[in-house]
N, C-alpha and C. Protein backbone atom coordinates (compact mmCIF):
# COMPACT_ATOMS: atom_id res chain seq x y z
N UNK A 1 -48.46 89.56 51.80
CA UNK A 1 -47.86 88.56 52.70
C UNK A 1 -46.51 89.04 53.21
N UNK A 2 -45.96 89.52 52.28
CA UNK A 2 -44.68 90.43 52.71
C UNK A 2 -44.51 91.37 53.96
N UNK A 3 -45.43 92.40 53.78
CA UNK A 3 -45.71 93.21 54.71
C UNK A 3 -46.30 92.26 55.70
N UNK A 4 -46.89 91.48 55.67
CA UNK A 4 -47.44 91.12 57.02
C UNK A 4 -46.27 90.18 58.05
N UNK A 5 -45.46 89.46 57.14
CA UNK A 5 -43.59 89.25 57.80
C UNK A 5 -43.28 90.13 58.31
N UNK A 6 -43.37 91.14 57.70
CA UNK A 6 -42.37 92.31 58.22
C UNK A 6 -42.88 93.06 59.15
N UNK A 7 -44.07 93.21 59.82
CA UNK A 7 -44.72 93.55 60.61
C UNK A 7 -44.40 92.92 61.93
N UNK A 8 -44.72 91.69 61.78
CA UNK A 8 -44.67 90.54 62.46
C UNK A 8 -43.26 90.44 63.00
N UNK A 9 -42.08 90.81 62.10
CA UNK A 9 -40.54 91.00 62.55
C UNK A 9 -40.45 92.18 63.44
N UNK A 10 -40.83 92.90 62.79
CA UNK A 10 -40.78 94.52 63.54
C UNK A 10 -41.32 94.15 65.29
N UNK A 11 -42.20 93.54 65.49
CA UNK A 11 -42.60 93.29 66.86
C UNK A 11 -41.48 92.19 67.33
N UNK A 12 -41.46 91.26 66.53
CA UNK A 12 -40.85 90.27 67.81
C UNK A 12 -39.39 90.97 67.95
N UNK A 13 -38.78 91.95 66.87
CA UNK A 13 -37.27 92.63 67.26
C UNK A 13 -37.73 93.41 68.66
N UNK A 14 -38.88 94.73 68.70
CA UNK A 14 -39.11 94.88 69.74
C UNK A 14 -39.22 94.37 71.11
N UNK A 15 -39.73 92.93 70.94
CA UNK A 15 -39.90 92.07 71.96
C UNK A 15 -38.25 91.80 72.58
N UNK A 16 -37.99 91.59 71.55
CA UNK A 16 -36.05 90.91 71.88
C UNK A 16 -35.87 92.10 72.42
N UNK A 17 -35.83 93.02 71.94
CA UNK A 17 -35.02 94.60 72.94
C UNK A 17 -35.35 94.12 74.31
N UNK A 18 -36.69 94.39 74.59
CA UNK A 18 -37.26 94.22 75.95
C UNK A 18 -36.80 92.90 76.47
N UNK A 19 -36.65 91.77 75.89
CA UNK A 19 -36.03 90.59 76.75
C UNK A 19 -34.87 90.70 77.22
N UNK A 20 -34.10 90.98 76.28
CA UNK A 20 -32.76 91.08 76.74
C UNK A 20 -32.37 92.01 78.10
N UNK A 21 -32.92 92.81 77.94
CA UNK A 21 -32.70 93.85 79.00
C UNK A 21 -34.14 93.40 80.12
N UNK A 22 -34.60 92.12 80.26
CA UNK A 22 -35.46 92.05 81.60
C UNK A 22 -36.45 92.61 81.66
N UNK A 23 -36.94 93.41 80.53
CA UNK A 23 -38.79 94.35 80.83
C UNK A 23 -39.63 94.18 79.56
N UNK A 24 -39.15 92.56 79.11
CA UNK A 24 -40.66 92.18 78.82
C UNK A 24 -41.76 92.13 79.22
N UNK A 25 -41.89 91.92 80.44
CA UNK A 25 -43.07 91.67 81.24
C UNK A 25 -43.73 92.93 81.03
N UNK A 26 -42.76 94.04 81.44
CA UNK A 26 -42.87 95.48 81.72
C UNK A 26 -43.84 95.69 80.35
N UNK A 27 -43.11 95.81 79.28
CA UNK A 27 -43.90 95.68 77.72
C UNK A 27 -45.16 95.05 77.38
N UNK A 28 -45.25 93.89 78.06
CA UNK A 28 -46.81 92.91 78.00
C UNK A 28 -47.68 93.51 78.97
N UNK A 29 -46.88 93.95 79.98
CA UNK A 29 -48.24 94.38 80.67
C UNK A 29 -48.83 95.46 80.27
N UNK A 30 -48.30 96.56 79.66
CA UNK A 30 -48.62 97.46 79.31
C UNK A 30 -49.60 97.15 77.65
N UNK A 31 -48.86 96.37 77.46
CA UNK A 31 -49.56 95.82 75.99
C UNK A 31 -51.16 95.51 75.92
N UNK A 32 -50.61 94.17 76.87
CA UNK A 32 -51.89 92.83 77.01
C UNK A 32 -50.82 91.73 76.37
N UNK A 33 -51.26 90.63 77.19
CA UNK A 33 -50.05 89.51 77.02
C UNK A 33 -51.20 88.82 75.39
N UNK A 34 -51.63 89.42 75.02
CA UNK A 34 -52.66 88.68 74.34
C UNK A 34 -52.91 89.30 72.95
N UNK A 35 -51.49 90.22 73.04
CA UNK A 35 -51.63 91.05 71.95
C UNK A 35 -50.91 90.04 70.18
N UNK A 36 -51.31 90.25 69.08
CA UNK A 36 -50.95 89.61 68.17
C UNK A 36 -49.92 90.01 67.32
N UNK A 37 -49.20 89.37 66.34
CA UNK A 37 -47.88 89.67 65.78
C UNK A 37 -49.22 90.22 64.13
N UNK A 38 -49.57 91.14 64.67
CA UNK A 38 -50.38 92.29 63.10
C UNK A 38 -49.74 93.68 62.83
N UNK A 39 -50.06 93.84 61.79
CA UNK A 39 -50.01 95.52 61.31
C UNK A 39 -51.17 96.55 62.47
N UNK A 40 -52.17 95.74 62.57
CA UNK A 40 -53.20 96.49 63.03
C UNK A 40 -52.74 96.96 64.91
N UNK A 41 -52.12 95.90 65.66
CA UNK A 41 -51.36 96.04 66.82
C UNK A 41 -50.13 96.84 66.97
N UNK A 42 -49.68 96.94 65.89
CA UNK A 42 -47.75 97.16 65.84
C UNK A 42 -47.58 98.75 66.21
N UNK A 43 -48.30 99.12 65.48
CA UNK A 43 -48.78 100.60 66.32
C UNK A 43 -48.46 100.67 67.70
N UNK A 44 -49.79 99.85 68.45
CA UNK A 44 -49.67 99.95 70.06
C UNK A 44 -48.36 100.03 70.20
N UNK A 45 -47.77 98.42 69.84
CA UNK A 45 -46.95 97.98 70.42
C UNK A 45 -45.67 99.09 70.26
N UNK A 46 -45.48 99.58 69.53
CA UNK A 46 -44.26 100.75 68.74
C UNK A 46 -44.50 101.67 70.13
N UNK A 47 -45.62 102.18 70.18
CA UNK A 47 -45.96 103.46 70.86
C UNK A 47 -45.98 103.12 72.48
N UNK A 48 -46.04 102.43 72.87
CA UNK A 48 -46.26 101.66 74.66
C UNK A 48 -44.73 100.92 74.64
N UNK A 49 -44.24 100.87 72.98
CA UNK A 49 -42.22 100.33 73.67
C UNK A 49 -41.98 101.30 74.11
N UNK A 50 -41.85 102.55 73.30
CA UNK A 50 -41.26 104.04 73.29
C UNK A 50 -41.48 104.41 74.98
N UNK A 51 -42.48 104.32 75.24
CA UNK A 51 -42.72 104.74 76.70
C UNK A 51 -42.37 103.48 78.25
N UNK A 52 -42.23 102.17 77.56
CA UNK A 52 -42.00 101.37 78.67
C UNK A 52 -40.28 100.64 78.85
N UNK A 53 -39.56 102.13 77.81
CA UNK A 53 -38.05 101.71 78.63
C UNK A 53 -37.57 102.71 79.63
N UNK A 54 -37.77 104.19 79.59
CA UNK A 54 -37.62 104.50 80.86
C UNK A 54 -38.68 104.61 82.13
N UNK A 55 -38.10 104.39 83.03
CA UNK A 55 -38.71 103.58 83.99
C UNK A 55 -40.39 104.94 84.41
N UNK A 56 -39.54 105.98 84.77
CA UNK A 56 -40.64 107.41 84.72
C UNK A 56 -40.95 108.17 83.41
N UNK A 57 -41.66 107.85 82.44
CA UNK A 57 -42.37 108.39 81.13
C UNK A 57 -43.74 108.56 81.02
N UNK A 58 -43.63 109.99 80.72
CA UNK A 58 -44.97 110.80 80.54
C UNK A 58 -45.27 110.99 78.76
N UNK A 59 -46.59 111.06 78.66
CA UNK A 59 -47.14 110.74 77.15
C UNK A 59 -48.15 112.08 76.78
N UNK A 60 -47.60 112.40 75.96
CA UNK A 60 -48.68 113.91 75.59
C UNK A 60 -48.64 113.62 74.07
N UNK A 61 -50.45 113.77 73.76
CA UNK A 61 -50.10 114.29 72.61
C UNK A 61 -50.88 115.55 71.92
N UNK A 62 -50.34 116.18 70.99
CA UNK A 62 -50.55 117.18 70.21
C UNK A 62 -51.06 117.31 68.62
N UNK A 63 -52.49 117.27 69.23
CA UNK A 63 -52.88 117.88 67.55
C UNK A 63 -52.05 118.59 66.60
N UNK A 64 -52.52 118.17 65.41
CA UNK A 64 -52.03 119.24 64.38
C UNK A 64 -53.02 120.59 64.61
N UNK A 65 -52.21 121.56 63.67
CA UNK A 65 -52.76 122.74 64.12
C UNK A 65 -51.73 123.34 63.02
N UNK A 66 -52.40 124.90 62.86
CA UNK A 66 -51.95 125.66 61.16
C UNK A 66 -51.65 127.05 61.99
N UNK A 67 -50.68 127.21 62.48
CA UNK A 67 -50.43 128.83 63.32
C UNK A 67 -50.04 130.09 61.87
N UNK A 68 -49.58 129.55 60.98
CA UNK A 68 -49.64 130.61 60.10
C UNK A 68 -50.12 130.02 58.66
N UNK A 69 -50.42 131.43 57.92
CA UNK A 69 -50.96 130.58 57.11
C UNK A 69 -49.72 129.46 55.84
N UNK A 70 -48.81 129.92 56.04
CA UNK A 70 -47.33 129.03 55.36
C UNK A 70 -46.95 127.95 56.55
N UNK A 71 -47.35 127.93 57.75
CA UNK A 71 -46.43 127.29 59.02
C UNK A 71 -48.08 126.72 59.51
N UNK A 72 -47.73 124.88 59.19
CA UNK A 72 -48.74 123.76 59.60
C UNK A 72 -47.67 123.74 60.63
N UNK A 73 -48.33 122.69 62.12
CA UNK A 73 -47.71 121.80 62.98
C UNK A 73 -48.32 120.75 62.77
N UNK A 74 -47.22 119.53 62.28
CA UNK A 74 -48.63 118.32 62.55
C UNK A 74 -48.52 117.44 63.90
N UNK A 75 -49.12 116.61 63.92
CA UNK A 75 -50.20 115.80 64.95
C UNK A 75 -48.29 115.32 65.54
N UNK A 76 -47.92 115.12 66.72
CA UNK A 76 -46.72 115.29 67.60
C UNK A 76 -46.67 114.42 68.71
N UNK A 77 -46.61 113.27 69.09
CA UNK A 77 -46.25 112.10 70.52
C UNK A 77 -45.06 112.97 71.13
N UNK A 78 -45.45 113.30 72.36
CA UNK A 78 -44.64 113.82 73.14
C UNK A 78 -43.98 112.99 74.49
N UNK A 79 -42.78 112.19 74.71
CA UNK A 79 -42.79 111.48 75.62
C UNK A 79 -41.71 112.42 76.32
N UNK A 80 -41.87 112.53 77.42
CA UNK A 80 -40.99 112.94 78.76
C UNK A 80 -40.42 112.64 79.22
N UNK A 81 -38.84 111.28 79.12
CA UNK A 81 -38.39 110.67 79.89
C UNK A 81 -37.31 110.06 81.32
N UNK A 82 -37.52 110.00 82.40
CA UNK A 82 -36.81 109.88 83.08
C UNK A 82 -36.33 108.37 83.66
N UNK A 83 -35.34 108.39 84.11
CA UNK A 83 -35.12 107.08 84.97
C UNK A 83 -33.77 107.21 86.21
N UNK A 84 -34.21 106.39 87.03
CA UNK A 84 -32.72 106.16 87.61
C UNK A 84 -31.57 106.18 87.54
N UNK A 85 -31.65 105.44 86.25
CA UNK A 85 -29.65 105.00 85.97
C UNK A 85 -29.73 106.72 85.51
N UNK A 86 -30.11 107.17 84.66
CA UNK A 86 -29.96 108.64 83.84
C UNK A 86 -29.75 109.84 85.54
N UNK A 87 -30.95 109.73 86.25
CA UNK A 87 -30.41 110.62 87.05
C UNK A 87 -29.20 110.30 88.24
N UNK A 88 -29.46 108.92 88.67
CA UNK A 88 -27.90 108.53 89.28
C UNK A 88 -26.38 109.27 88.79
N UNK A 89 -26.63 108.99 87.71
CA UNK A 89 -25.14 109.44 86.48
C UNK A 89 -25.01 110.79 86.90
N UNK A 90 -26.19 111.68 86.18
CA UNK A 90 -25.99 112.85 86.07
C UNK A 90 -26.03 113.73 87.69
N UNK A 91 -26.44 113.01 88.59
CA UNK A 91 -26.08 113.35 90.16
C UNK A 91 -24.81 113.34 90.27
N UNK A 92 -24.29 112.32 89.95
CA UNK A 92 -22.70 111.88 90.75
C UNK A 92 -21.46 112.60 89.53
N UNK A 93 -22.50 113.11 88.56
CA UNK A 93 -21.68 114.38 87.27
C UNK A 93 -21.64 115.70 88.23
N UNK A 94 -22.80 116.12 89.21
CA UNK A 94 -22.69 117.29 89.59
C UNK A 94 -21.49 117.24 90.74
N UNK A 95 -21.89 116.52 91.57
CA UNK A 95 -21.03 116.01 93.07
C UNK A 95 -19.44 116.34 92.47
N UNK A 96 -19.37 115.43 90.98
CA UNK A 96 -17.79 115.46 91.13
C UNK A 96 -17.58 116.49 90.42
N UNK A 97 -18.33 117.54 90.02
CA UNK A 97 -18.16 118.86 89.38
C UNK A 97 -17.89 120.47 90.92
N UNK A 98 -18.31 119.41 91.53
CA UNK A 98 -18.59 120.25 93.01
C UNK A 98 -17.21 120.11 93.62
N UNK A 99 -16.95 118.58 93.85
CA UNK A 99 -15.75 118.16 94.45
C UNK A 99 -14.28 118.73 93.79
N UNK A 100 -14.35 118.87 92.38
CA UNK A 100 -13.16 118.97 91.79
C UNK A 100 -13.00 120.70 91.84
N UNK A 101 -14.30 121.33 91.61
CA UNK A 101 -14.09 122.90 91.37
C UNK A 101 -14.42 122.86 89.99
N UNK A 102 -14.84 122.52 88.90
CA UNK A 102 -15.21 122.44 87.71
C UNK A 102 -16.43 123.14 87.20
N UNK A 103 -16.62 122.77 85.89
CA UNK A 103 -17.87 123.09 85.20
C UNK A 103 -18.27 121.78 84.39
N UNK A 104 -19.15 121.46 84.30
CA UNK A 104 -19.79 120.45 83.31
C UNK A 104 -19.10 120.16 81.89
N UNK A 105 -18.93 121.52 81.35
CA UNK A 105 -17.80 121.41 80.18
C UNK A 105 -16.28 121.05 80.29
N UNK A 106 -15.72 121.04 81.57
CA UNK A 106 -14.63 120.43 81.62
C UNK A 106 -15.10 119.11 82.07
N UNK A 107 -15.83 118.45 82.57
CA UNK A 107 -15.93 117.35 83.40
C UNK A 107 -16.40 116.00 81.86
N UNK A 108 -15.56 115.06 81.68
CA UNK A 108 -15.31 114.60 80.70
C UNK A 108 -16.29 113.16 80.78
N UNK A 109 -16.54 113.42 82.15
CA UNK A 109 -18.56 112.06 82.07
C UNK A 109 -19.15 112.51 81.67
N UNK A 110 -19.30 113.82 81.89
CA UNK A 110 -20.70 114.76 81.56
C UNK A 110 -20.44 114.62 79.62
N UNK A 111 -19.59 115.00 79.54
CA UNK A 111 -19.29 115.25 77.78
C UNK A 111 -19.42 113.75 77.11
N UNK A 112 -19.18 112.63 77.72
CA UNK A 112 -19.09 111.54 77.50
C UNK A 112 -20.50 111.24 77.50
N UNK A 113 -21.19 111.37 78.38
CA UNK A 113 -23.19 111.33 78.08
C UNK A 113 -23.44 111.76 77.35
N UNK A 114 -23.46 113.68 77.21
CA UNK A 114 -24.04 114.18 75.85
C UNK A 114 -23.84 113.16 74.45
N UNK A 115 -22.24 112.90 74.52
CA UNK A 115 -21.63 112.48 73.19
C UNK A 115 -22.53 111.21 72.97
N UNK A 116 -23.16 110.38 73.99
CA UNK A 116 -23.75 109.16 74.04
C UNK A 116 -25.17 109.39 73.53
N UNK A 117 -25.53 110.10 73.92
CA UNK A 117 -26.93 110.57 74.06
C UNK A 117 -27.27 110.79 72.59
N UNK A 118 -26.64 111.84 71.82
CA UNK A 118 -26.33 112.22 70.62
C UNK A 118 -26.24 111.15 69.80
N UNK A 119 -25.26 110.10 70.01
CA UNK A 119 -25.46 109.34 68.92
C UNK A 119 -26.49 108.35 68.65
N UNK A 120 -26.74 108.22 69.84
CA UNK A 120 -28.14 107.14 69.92
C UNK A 120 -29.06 108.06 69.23
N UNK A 121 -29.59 109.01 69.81
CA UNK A 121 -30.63 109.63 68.83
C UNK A 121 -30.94 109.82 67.72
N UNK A 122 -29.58 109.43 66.64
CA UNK A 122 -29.81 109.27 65.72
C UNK A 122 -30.76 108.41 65.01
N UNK A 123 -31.98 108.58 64.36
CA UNK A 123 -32.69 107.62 64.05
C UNK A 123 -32.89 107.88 62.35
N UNK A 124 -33.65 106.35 62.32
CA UNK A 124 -33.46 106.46 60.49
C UNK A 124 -35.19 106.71 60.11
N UNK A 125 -34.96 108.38 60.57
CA UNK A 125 -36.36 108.82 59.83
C UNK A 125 -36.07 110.30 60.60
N UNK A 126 -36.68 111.36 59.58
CA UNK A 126 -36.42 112.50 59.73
C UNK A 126 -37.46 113.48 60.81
N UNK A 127 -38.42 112.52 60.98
CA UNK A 127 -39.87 113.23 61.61
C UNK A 127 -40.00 113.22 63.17
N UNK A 128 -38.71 113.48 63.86
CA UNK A 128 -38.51 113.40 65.23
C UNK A 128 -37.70 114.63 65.74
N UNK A 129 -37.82 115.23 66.69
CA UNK A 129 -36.88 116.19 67.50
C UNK A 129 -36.81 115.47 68.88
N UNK A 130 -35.90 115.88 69.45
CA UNK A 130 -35.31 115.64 70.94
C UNK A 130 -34.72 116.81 71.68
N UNK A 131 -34.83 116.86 73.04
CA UNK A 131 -34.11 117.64 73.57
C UNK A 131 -33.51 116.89 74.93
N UNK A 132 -31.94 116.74 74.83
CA UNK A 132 -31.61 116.62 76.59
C UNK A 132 -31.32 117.62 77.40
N UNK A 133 -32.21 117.11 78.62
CA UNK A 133 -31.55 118.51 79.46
C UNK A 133 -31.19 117.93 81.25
N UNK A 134 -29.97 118.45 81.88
CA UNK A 134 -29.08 117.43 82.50
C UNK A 134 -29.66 118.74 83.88
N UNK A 135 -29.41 118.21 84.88
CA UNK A 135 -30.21 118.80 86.35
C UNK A 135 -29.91 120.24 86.10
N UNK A 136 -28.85 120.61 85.55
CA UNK A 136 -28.58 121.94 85.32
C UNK A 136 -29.90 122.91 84.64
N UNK A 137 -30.62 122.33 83.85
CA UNK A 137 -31.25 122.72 82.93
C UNK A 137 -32.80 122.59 83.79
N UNK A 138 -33.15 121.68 84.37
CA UNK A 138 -34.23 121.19 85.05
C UNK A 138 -34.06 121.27 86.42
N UNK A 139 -34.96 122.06 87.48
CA UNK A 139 -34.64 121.59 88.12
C UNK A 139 -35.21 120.49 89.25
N UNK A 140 -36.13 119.67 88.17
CA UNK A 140 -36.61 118.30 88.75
C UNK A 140 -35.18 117.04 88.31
N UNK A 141 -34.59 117.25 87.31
CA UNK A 141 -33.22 116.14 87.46
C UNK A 141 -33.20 116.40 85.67
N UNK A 142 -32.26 115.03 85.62
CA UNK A 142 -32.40 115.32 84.13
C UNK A 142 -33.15 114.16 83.16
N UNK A 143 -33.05 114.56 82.27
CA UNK A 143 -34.34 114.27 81.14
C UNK A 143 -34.24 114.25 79.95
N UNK A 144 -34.98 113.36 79.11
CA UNK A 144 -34.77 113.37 77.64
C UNK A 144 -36.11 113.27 77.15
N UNK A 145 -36.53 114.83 76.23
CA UNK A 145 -37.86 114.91 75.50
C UNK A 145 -37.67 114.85 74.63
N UNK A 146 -39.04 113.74 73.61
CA UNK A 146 -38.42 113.10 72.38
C UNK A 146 -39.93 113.54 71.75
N UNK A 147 -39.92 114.32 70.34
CA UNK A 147 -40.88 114.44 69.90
C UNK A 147 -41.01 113.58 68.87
N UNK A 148 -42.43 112.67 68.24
CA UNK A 148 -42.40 112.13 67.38
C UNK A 148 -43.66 112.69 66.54
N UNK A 149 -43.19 113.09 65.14
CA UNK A 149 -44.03 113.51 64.23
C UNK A 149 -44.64 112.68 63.07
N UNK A 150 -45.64 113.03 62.48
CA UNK A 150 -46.74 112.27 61.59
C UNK A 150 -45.62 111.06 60.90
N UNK A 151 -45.84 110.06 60.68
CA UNK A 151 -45.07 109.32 59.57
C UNK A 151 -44.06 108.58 60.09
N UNK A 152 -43.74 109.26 61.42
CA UNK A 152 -42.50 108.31 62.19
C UNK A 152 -42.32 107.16 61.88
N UNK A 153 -41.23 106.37 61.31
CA UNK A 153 -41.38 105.38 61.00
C UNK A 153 -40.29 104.45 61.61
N UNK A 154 -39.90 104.91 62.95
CA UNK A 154 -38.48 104.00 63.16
C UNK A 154 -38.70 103.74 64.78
N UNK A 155 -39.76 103.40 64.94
CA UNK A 155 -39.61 102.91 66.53
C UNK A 155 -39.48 102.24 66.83
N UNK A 156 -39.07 100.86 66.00
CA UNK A 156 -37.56 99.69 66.76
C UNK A 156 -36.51 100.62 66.93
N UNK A 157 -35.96 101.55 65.74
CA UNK A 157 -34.55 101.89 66.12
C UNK A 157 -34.63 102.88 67.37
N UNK A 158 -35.92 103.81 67.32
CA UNK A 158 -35.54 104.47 68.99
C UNK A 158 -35.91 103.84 70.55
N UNK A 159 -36.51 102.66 70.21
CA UNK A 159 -36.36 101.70 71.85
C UNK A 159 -35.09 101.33 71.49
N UNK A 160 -34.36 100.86 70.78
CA UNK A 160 -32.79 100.15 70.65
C UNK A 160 -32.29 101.55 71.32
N UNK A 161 -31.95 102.72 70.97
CA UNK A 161 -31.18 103.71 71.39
C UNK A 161 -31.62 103.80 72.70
N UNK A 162 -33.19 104.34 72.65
CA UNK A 162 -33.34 104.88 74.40
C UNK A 162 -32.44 103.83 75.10
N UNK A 163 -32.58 102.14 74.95
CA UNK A 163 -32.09 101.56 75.84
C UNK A 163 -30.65 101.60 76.03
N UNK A 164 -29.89 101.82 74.68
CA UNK A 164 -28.61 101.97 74.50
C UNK A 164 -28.02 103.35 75.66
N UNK A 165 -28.51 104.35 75.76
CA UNK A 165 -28.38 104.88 76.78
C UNK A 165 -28.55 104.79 77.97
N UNK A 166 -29.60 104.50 78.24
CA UNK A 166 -29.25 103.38 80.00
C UNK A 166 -28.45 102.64 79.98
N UNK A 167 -28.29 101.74 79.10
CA UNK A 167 -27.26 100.83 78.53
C UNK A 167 -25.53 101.45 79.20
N UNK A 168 -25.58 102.55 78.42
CA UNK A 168 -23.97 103.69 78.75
C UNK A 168 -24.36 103.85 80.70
N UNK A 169 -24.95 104.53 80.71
CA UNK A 169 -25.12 104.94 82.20
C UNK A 169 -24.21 103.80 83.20
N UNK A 170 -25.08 102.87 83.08
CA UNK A 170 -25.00 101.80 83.90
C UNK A 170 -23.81 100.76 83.76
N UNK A 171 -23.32 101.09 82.72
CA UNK A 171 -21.72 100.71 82.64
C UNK A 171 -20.93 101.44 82.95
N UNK A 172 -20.96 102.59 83.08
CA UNK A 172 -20.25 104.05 83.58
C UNK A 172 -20.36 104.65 84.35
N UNK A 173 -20.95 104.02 85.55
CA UNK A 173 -21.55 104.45 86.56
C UNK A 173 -20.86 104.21 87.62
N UNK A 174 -19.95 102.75 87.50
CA UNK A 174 -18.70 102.50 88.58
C UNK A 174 -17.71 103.29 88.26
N UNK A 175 -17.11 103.61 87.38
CA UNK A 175 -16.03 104.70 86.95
C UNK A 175 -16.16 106.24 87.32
N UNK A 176 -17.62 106.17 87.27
CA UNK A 176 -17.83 107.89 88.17
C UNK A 176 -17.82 107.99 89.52
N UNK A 177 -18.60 106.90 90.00
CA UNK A 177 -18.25 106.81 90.98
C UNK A 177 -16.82 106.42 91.70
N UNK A 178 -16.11 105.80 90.90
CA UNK A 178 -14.62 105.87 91.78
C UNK A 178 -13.85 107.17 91.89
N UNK A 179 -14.25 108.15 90.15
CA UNK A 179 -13.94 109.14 90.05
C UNK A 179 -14.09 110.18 91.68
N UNK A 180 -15.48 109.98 92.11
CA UNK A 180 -15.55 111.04 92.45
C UNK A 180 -14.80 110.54 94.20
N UNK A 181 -14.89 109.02 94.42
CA UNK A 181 -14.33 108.52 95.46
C UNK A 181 -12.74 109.38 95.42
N UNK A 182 -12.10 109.43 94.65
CA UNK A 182 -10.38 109.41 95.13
C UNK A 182 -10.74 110.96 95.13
N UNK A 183 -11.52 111.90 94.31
CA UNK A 183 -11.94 113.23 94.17
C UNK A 183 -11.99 113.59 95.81
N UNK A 184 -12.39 112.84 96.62
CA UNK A 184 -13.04 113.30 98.04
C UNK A 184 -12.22 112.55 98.74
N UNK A 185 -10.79 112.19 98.59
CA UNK A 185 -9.55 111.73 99.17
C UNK A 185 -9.39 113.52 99.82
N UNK A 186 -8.76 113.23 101.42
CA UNK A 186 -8.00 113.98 101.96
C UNK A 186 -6.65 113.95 101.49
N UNK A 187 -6.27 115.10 101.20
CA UNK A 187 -4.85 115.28 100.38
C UNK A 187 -4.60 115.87 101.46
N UNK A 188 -2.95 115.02 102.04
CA UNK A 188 -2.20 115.33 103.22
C UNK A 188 -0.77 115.95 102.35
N UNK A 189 -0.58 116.67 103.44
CA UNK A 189 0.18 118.10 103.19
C UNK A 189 1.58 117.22 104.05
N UNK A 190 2.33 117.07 104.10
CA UNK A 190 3.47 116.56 105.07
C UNK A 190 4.49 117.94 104.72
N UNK A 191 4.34 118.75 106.55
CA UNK A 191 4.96 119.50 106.77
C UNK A 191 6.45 119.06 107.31
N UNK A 192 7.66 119.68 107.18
CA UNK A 192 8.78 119.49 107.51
C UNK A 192 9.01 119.46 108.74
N UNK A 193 9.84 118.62 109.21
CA UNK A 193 9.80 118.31 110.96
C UNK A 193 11.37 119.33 110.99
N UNK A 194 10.73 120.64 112.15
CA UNK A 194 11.76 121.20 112.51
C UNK A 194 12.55 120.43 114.27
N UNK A 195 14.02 120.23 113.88
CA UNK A 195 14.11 119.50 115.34
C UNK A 195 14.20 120.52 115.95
N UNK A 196 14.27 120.29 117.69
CA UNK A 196 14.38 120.97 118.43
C UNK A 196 15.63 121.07 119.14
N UNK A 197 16.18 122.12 119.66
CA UNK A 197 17.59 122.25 119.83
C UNK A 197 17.37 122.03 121.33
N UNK A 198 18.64 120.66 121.65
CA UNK A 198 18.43 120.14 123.17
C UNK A 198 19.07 121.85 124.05
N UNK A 199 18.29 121.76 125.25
CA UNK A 199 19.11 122.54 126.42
C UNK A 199 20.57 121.86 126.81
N UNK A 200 21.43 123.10 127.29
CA UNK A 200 22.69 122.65 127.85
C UNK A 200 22.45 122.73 129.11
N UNK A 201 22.55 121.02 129.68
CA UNK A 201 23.37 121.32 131.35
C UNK A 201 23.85 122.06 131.76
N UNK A 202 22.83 122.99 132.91
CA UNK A 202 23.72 123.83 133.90
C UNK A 202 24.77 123.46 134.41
């Protein structure tokens, strides 16, 4: 009976993620509005959150497989994710990397995402890898690939993060942009007014 509470919690926390942020619907439809608060569902529901917070997410998955005989791979959810707010940001990171004369490593939005990105990913289970990679790296835009391995056991806490990072974007998104507004100010030069020496009456 325990476990079946806690099952039952585990979804409706998921559900709350998605309300709060407006893509419940997004979540049910993908679900079935008709889906039940079980162990036997929570699965779906875990695996169709993971993919229905960024807006463009691709789903691969990967058998296990034994490439050596000491070195198993096991069975691997591969999601691909992109969205708007993520490439908006990281557009208006390049522009003002362009505008100022910079590099990404000096430019202190850009470092301010990674640093964001990073901590969200932290999740409480060891059976996951990630990789971000920012337009520099891609050159379809940028992106966050999240591998999930056998046993995964924390996919409330990585829909809370994925969203927590759109979350950053989209609060930080007027600040880059003003950034790069005064960045693309004409800087006037005020040259010294030489007078001119009057003629003398013939």
């Amino acid at each position: 009976m325990d476990y079946e509470l806690e099952y039952a919690m585990q979804m409706l926390y998921i559900a709350k993620i998605f309300y709060d942020h407006g893509k419940l619907d997004t979540l049910l439809n993908e679900t079935g509005r008709d889906v039940s608060l079980s162990w036997d569902e929570l699965g779906m529901v875990e695996q169709a959150g993971i993919g229905c917070v960024f807006e463009d997410s691709r789903y691969y998955y990967q058998q296990d497989k034994r490439r050596w005989r000491d070195e198993y791979i096991p069975d691997c959810d591969t999601f691909v994710l992109r969205d708007p707010l993520l490439t908006r940001y990281d557009d208006l990171c390049r522009k003002l990397e362009a505008k100022q004369g910079i590099t990404k490593v000096e430019n202190r939005f850009a470092r301010d995402l990674d640093s964001a990105i990073q901590r969200s990913m932290q999740f409480n289970s060891y059976n996951y890898d990630y990789y971000w990679m920012d337009s520099t790296q891609d050159r379809k835009g940028a992106k966050i690939v999240l591998f999930l391995f056998e046993e995964f056991g924390a996919y409330y806490s990585a829909i809370y993060s994925l969203f927590s990072i759109l979350d950053f974007c989209e609060e930080n998104i007027p600040n880059l942009e003003k950034a790069l507004a005064e960045a693309g100010k004409d800087k006037i030069i005020r040259l010294p007014v030489q007078s001119v020496p009057e003629k003398e009456a013939a």
